[in-house]
N, C-alpha and C. Protein backbone atom coordinates (compact mmCIF):
# COMPACT_ATOMS: atom_id res chain seq x y z
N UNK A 1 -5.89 -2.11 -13.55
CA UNK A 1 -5.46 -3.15 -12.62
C UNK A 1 -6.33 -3.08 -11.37
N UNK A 2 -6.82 -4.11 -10.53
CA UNK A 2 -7.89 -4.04 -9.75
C UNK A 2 -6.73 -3.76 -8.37
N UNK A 3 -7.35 -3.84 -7.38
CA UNK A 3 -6.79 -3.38 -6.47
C UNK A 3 -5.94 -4.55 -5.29
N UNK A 4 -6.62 -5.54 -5.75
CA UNK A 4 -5.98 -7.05 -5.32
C UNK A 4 -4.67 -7.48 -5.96
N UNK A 5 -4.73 -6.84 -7.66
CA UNK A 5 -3.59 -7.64 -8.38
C UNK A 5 -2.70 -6.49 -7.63
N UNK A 6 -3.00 -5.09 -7.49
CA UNK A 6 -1.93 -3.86 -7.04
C UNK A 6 -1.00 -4.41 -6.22
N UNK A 7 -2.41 -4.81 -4.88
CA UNK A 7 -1.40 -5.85 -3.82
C UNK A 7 -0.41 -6.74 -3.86
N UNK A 8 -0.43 -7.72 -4.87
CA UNK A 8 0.06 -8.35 -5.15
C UNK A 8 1.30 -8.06 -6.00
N UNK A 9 0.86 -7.24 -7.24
CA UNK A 9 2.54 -6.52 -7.38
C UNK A 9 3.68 -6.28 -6.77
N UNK A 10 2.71 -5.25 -5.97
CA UNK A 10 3.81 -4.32 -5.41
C UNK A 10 3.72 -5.42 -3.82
N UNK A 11 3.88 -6.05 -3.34
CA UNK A 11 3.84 -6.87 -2.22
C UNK A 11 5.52 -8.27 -2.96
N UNK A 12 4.94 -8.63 -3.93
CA UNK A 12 5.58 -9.73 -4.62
C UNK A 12 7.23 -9.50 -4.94
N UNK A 13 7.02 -8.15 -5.16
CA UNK A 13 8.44 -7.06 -5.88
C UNK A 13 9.05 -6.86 -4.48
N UNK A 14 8.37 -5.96 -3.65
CA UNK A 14 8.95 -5.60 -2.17
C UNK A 14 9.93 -7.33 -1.81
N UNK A 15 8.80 -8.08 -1.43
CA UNK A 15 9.63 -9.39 -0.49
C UNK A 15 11.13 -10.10 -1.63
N UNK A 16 10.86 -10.11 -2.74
CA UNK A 16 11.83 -10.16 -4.33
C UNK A 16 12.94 -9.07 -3.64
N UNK A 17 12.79 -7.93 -2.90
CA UNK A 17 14.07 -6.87 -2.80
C UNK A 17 14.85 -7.60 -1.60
N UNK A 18 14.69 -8.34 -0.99
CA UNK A 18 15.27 -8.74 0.02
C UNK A 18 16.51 -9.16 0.05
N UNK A 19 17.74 -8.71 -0.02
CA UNK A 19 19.02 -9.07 -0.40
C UNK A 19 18.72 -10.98 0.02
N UNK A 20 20.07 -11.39 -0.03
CA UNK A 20 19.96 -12.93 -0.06
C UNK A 20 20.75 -13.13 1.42
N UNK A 21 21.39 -11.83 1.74
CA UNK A 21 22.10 -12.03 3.36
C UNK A 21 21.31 -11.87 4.06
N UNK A 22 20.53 -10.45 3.64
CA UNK A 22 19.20 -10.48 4.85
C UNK A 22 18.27 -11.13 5.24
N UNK A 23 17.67 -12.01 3.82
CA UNK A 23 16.85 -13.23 3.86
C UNK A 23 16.96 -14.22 4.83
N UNK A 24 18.41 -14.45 4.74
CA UNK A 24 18.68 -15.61 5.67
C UNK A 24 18.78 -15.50 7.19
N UNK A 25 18.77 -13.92 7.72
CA UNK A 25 18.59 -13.53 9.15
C UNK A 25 16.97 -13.06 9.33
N UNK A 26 16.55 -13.52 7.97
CA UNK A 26 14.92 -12.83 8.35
C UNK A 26 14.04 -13.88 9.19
N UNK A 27 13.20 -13.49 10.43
CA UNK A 27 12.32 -14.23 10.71
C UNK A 27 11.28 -13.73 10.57
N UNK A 28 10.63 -12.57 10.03
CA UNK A 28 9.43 -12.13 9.78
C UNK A 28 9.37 -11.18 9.06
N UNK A 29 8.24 -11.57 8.64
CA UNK A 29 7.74 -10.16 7.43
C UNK A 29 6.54 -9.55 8.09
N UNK A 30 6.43 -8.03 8.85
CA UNK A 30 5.61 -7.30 9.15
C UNK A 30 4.69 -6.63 8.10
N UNK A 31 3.15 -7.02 7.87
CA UNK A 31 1.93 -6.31 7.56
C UNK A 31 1.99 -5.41 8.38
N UNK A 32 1.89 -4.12 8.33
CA UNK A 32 1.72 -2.74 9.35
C UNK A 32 0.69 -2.01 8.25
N UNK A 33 -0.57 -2.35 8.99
CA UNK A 33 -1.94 -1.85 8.54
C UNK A 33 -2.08 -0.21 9.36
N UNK A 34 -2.37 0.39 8.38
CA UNK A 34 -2.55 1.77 8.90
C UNK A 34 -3.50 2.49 8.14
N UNK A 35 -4.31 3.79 8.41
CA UNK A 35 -4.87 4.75 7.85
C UNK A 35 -4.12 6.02 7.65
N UNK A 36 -3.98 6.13 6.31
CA UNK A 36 -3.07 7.60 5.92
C UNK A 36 -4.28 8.69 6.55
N UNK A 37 -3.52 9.45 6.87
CA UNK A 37 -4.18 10.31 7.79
C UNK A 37 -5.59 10.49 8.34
N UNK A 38 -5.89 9.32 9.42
CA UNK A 38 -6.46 8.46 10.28
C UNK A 38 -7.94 8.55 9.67
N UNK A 39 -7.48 8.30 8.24
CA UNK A 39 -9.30 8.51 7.43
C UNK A 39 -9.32 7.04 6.99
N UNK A 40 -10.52 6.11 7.24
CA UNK A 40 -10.81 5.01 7.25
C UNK A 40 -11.15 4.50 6.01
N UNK A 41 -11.10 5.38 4.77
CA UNK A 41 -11.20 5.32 3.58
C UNK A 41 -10.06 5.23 3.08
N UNK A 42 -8.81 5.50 3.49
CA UNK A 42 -7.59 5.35 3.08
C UNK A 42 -6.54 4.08 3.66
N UNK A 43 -7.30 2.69 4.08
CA UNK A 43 -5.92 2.54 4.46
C UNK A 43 -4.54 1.87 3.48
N UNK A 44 -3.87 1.73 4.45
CA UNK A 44 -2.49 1.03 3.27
C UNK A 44 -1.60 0.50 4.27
N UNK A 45 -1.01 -0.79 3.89
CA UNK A 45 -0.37 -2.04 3.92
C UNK A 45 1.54 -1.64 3.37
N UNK A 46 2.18 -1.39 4.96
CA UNK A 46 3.35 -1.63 4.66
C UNK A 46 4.45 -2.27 4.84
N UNK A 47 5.05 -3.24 3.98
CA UNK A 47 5.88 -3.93 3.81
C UNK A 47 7.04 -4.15 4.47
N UNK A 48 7.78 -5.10 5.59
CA UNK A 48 9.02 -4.99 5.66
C UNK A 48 9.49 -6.41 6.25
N UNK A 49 10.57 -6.37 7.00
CA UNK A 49 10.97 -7.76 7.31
C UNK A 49 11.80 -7.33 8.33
N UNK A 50 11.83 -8.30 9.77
CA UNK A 50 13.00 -8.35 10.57
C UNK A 50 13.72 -9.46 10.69
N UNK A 51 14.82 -8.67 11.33
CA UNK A 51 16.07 -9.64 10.95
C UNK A 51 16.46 -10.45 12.84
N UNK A 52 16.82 -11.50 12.94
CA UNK A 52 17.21 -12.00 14.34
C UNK A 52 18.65 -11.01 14.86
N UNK A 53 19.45 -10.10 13.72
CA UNK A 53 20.79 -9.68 14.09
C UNK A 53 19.52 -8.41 14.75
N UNK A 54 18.84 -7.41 14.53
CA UNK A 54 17.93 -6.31 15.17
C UNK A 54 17.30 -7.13 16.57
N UNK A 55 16.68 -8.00 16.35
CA UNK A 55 16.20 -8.76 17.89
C UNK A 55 17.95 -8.64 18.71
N UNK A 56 18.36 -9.40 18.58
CA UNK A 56 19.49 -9.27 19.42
C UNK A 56 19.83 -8.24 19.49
N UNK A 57 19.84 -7.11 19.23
CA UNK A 57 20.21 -5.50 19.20
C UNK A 57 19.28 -4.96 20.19
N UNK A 58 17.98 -5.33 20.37
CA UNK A 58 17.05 -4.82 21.39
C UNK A 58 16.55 -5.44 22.42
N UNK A 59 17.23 -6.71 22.63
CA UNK A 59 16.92 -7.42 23.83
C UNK A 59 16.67 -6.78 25.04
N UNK A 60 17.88 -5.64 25.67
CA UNK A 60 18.13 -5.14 26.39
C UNK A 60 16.93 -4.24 26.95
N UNK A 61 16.52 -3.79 25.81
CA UNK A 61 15.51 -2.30 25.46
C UNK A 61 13.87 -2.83 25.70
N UNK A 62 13.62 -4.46 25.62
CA UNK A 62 12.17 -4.37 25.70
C UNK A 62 12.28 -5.09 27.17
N UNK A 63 10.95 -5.24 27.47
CA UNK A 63 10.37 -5.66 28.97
C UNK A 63 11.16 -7.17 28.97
N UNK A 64 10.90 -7.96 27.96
CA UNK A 64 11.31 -9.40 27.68
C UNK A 64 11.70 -9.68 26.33
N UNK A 65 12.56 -10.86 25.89
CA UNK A 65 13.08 -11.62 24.65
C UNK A 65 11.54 -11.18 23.36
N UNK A 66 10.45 -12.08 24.43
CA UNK A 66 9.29 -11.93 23.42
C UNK A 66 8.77 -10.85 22.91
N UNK A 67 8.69 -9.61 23.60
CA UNK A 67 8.48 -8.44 23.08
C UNK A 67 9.49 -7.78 22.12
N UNK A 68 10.98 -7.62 22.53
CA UNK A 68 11.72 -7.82 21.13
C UNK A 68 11.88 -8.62 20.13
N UNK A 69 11.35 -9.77 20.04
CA UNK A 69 11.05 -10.34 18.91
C UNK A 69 9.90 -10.42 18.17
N UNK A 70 8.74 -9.75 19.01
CA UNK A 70 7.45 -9.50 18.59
C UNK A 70 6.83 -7.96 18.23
N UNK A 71 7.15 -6.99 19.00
CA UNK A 71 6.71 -6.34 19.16
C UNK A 71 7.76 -5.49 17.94
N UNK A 72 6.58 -4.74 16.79
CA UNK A 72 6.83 -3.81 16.02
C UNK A 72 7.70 -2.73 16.30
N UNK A 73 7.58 -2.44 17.10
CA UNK A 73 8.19 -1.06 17.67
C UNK A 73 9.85 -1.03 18.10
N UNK A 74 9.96 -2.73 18.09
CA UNK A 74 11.72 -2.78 18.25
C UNK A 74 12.48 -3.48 16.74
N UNK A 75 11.16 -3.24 16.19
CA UNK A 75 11.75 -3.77 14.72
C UNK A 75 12.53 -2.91 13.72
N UNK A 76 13.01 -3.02 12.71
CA UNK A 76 13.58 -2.66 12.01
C UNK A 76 13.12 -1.22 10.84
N UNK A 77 12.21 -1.31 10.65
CA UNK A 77 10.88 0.01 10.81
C UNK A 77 11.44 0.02 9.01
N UNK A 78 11.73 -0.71 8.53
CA UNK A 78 12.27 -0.54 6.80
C UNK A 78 10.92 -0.58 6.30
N UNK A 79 10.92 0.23 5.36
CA UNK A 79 9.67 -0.03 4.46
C UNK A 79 9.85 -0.70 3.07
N UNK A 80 9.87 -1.69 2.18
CA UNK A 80 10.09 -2.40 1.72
C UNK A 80 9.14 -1.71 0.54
N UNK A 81 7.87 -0.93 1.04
CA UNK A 81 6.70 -0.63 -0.19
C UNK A 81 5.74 -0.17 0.72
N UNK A 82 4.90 0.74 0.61
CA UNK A 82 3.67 1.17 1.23
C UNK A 82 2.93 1.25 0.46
N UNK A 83 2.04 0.24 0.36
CA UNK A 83 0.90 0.11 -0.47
C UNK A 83 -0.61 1.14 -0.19
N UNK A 84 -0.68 1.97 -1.28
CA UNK A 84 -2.12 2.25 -1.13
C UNK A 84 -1.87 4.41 -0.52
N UNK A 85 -0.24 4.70 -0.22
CA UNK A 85 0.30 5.87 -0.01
C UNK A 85 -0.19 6.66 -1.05
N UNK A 86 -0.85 7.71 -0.73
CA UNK A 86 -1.12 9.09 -1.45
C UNK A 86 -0.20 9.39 -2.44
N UNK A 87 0.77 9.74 -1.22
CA UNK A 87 2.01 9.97 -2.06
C UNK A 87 3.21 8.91 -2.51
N UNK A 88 3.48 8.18 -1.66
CA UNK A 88 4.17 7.17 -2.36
C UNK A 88 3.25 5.92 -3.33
N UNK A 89 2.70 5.57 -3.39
CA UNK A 89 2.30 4.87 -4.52
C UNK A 89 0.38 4.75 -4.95
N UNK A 90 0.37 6.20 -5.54
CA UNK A 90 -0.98 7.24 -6.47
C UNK A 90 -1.84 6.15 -7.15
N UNK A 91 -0.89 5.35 -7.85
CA UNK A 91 -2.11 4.27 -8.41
C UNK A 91 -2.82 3.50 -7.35
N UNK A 92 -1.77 2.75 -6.45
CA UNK A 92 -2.61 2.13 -5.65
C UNK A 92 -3.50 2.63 -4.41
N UNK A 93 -3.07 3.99 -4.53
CA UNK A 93 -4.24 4.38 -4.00
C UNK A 93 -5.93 5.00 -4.53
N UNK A 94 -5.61 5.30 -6.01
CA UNK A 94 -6.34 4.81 -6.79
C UNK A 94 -7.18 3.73 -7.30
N UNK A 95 -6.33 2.71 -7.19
CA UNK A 95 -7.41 1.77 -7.39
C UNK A 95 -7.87 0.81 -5.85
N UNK A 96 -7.13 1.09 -5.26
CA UNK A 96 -8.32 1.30 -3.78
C UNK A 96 -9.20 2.10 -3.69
N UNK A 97 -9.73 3.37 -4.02
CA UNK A 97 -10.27 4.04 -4.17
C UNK A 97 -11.80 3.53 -5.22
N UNK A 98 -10.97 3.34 -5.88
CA UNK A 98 -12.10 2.31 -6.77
C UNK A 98 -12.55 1.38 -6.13
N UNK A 99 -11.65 0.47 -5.33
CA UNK A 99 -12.40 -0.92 -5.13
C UNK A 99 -13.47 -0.71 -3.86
N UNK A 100 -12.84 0.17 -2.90
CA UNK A 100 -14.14 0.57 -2.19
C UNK A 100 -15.30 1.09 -2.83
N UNK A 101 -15.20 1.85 -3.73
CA UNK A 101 -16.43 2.40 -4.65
C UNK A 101 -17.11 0.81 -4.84
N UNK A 102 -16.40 0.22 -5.18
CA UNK A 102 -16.90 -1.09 -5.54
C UNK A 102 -17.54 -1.87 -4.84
N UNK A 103 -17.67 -1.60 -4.05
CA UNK A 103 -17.89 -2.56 -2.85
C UNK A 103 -19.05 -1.81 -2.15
N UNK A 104 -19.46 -0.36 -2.47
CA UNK A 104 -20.36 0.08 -2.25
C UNK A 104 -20.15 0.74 -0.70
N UNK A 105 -19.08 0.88 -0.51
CA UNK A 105 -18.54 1.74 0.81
C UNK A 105 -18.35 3.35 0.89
N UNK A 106 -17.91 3.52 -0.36
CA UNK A 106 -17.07 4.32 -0.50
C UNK A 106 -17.98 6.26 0.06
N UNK A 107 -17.70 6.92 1.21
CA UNK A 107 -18.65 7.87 1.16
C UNK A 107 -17.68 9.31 1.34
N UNK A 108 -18.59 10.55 0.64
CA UNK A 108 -17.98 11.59 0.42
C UNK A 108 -17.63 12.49 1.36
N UNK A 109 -18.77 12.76 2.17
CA UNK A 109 -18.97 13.32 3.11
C UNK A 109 -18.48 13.28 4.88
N UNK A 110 -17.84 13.49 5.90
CA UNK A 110 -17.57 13.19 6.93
C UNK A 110 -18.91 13.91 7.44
N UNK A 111 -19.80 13.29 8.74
CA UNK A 111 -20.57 14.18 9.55
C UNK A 111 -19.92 15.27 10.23
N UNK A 112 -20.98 15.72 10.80
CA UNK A 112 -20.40 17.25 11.92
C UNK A 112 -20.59 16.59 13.22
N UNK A 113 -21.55 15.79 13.17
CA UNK A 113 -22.05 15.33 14.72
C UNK A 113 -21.49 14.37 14.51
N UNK A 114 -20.83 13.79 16.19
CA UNK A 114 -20.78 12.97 16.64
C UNK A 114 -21.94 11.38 16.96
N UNK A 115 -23.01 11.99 17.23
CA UNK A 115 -24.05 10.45 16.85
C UNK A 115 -23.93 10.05 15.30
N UNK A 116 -23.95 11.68 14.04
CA UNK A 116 -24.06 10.92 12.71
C UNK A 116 -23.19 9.79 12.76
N UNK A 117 -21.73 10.18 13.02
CA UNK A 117 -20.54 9.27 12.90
C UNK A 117 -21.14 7.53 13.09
N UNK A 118 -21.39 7.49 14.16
CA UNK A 118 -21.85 6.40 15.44
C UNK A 118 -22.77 5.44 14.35
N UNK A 119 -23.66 6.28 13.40
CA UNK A 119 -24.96 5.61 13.07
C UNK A 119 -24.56 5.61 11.25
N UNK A 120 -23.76 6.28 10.97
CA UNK A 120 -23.49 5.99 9.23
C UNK A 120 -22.04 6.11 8.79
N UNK A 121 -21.37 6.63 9.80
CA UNK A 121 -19.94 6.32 9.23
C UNK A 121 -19.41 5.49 9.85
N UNK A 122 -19.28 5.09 10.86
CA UNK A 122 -18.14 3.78 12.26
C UNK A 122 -18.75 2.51 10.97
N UNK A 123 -20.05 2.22 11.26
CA UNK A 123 -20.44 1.21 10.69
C UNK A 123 -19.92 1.29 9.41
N UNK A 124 -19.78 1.81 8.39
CA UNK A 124 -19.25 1.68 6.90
C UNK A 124 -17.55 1.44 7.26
N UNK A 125 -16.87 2.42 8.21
CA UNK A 125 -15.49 2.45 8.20
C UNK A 125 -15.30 1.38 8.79
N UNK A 126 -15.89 0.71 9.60
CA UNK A 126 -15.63 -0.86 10.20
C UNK A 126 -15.88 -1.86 8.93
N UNK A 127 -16.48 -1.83 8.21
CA UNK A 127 -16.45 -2.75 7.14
C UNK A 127 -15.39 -2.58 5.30
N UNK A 128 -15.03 -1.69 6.04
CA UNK A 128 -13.69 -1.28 4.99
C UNK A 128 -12.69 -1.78 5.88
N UNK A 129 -12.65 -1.65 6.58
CA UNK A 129 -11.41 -1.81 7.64
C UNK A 129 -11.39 -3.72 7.34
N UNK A 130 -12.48 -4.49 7.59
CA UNK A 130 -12.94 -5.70 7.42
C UNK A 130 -12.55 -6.75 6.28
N UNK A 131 -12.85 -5.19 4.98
CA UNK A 131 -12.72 -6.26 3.54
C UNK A 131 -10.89 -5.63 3.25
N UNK A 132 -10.55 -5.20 3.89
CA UNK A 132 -8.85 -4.38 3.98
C UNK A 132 -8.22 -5.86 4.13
N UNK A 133 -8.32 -5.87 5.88
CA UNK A 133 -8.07 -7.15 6.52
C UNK A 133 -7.98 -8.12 5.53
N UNK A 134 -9.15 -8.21 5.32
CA UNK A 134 -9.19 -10.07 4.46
C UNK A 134 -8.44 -9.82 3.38
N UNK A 135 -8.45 -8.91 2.64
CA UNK A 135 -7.60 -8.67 0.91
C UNK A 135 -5.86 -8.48 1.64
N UNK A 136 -5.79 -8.35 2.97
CA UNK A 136 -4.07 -8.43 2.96
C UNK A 136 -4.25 -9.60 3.56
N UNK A 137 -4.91 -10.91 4.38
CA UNK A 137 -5.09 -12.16 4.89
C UNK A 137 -4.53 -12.85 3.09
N UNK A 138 -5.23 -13.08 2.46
CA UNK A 138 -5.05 -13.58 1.13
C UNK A 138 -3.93 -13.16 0.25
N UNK A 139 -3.56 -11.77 1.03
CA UNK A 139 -2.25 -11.46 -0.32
C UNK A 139 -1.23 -12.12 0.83
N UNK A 140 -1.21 -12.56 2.40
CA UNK A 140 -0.15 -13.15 2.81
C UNK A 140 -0.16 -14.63 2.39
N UNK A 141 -1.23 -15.19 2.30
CA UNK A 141 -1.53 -16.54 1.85
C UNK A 141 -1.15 -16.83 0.63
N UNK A 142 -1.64 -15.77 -0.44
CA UNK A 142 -0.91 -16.18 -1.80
C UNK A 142 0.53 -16.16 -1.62
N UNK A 143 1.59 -14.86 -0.27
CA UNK A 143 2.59 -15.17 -0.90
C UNK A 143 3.59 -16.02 -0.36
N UNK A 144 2.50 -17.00 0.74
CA UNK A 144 3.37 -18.55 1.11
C UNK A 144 3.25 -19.21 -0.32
N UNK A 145 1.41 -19.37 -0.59
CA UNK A 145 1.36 -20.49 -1.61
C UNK A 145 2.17 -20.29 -2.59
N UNK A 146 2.44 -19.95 -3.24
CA UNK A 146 2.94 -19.09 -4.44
C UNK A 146 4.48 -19.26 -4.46
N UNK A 147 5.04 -19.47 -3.40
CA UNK A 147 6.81 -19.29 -2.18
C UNK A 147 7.50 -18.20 -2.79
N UNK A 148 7.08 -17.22 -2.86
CA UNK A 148 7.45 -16.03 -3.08
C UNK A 148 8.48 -16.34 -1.74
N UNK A 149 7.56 -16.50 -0.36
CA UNK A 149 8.37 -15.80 0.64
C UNK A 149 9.84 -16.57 0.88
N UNK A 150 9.28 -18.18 0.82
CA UNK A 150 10.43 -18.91 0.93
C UNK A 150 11.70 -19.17 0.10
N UNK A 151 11.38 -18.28 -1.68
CA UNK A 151 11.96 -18.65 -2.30
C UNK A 151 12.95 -17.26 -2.27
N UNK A 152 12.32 -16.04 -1.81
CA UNK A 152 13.08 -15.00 -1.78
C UNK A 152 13.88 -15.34 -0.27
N UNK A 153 13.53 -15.78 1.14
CA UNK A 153 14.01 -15.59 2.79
C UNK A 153 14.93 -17.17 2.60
N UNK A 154 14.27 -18.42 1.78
CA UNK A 154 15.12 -19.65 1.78
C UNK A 154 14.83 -20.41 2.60
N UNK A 155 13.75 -20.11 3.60
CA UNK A 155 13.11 -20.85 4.50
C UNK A 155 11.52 -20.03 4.47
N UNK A 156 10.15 -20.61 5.39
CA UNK A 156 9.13 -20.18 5.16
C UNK A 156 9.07 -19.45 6.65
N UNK A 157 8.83 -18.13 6.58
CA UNK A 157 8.58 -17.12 8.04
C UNK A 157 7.04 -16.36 7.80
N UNK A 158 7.07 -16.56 9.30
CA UNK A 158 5.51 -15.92 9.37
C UNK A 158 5.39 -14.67 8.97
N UNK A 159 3.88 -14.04 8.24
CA UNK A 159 3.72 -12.61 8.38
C UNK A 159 3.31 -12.51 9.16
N UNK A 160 3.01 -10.97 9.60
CA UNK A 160 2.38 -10.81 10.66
C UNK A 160 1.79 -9.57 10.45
N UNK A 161 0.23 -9.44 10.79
CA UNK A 161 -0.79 -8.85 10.35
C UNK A 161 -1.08 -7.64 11.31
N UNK A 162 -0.79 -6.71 11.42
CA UNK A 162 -1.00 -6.09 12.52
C UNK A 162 -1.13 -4.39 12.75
N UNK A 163 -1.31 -3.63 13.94
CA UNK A 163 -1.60 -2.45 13.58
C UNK A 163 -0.24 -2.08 14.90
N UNK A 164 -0.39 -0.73 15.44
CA UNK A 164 0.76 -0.26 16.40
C UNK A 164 0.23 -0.98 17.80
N UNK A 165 -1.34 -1.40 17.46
CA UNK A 165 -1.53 -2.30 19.46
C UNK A 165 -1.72 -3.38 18.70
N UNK A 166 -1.71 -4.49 19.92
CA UNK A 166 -2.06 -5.76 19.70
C UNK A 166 -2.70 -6.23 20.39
N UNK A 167 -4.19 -6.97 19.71
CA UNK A 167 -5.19 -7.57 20.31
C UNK A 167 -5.33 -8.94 19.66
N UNK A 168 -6.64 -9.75 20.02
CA UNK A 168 -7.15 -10.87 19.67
C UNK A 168 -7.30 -10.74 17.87
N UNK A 169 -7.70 -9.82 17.65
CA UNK A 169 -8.16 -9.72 16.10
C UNK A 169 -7.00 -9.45 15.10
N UNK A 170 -6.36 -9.20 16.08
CA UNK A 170 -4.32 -9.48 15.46
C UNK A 170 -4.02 -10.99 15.41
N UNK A 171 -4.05 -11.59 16.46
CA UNK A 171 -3.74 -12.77 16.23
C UNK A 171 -4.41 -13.89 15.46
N UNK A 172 -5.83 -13.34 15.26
CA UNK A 172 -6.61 -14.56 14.59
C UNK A 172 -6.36 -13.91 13.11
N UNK A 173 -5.99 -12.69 12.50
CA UNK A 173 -5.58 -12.34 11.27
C UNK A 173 -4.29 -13.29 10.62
N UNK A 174 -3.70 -12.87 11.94
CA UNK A 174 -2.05 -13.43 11.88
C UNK A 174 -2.38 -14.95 11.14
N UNK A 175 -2.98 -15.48 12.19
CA UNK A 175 -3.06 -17.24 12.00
C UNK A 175 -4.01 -17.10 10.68
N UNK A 176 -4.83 -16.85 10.32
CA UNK A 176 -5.15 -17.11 8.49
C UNK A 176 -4.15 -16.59 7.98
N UNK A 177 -3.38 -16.06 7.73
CA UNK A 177 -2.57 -15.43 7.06
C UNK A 177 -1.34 -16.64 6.62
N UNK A 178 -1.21 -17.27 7.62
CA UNK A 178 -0.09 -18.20 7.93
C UNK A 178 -0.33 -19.74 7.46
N UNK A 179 0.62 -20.57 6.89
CA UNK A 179 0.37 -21.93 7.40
C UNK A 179 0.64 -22.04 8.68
N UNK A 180 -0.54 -23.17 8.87
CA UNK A 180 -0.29 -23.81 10.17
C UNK A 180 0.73 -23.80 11.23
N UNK A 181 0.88 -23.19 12.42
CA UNK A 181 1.58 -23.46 13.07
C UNK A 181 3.08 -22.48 12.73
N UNK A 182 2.96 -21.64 12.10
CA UNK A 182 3.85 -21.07 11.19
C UNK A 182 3.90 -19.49 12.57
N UNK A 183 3.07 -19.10 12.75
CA UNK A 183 3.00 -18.03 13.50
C UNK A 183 2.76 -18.02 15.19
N UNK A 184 2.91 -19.23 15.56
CA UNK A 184 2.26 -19.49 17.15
C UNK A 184 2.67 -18.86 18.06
N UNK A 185 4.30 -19.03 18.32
CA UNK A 185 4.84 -17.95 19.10
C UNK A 185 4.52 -16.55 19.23
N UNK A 186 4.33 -15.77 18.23
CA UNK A 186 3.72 -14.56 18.03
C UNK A 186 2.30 -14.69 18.69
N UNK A 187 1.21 -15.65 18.29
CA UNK A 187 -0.07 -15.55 18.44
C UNK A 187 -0.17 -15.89 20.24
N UNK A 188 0.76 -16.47 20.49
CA UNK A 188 1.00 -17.20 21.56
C UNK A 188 0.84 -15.67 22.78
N UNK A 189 2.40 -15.13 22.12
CA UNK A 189 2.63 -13.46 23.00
C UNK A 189 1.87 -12.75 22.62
N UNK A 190 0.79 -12.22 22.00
CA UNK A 190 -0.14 -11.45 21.34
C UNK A 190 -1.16 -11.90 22.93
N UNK A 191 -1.76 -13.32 22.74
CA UNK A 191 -2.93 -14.07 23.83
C UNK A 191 -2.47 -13.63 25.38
N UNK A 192 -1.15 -14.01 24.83
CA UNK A 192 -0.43 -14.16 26.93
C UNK A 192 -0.04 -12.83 27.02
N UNK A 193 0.08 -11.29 26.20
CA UNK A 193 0.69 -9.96 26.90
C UNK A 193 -0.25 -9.47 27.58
């Protein structure tokens, strides 16, 4: 199985677990892009969803409304699936493993020096990081087109593409990821924090 369909499995099954009560308080499904232990050859894509009953639970707790409704860190922190986990799911980190091989990234060695890093690894780990991005941009896109999301939540909610900070390259992920107009508010507080 290549490492796109993996995504798509185990992505398709996760948003499918969504009870049918929670669905209907869901306004988002969090992408939480990360590196298993901060090696740029490993990352993995994990799954979850918040609910508007958790926003109202942390109103109090963030700076503003928008940051509890935006900001990861007052979310619901469920993992739905962690794609691409060592230990929680071996194949797909396997055949990530492969697909970077594939792609002609894939390297064995870490430097000792600090310039090596600078001059043969940043540059390779920035372009894994790159073709990561775009292969979870497309697995959020397939799973509007597709209405996985709407047919499991009952309405269509934005994903949202993102790491523990938020910058510009969050929000312009976010918005491919999305139909139109589907994610603005978010992209909106992402531009204006």
């Amino acid at each position: 199985m290549t490492f796109q369909n993996h995504l798509r499995t185990l992505a398709e099954r996760a948003i499918s677990s969504i009870s049918a009560a929670e669905g209907k308080d869901t306004y988002v499904i969090p992408f939480f892009i990360d590196n298993e232990r901060d090696d740029p050859r490993q990352p993995t894509l994990t799954i979850g969803y918040n609910t508007e009953a958790q926003f109202q639970r942390t109103i109090a707790a963030a700076s503003d409304e928008a940051e509890a409704r935006w900001n990861y860190a007052f979310w619901l922190q469920n993992e739905l699936t962690v794609i691409g986990d060592l230990t929680r799911d071996p194949d797909g980190a396997a055949a990530r493993h492969q697909w970077i091989s594939e792609l002609g990234l894939w390297y064995d060695d870490e430097p000792t020096r600090p310039e090596d890093w600078m001059t043969t690894v940043g540059p390779t780990a920035a372009l894994i990081e790159a073709n990561f991005n775009q292969a979870c941009v497309q697995l959020a896109r397939h799973l509007h087109d597709d209405g996985v999301i709407e047919n499991t939540i009952g309405k269509p909610v934005p994903v949202i593409l993102h790491e523990l900070e938020y910058y510009e390259g969050i929000a312009r992920r976010t918005e491919a990821a999305n139909p139109p107009g589907l994610a603005e508010d978010f992209m909106a507080w992402v531009r204006n924090g």
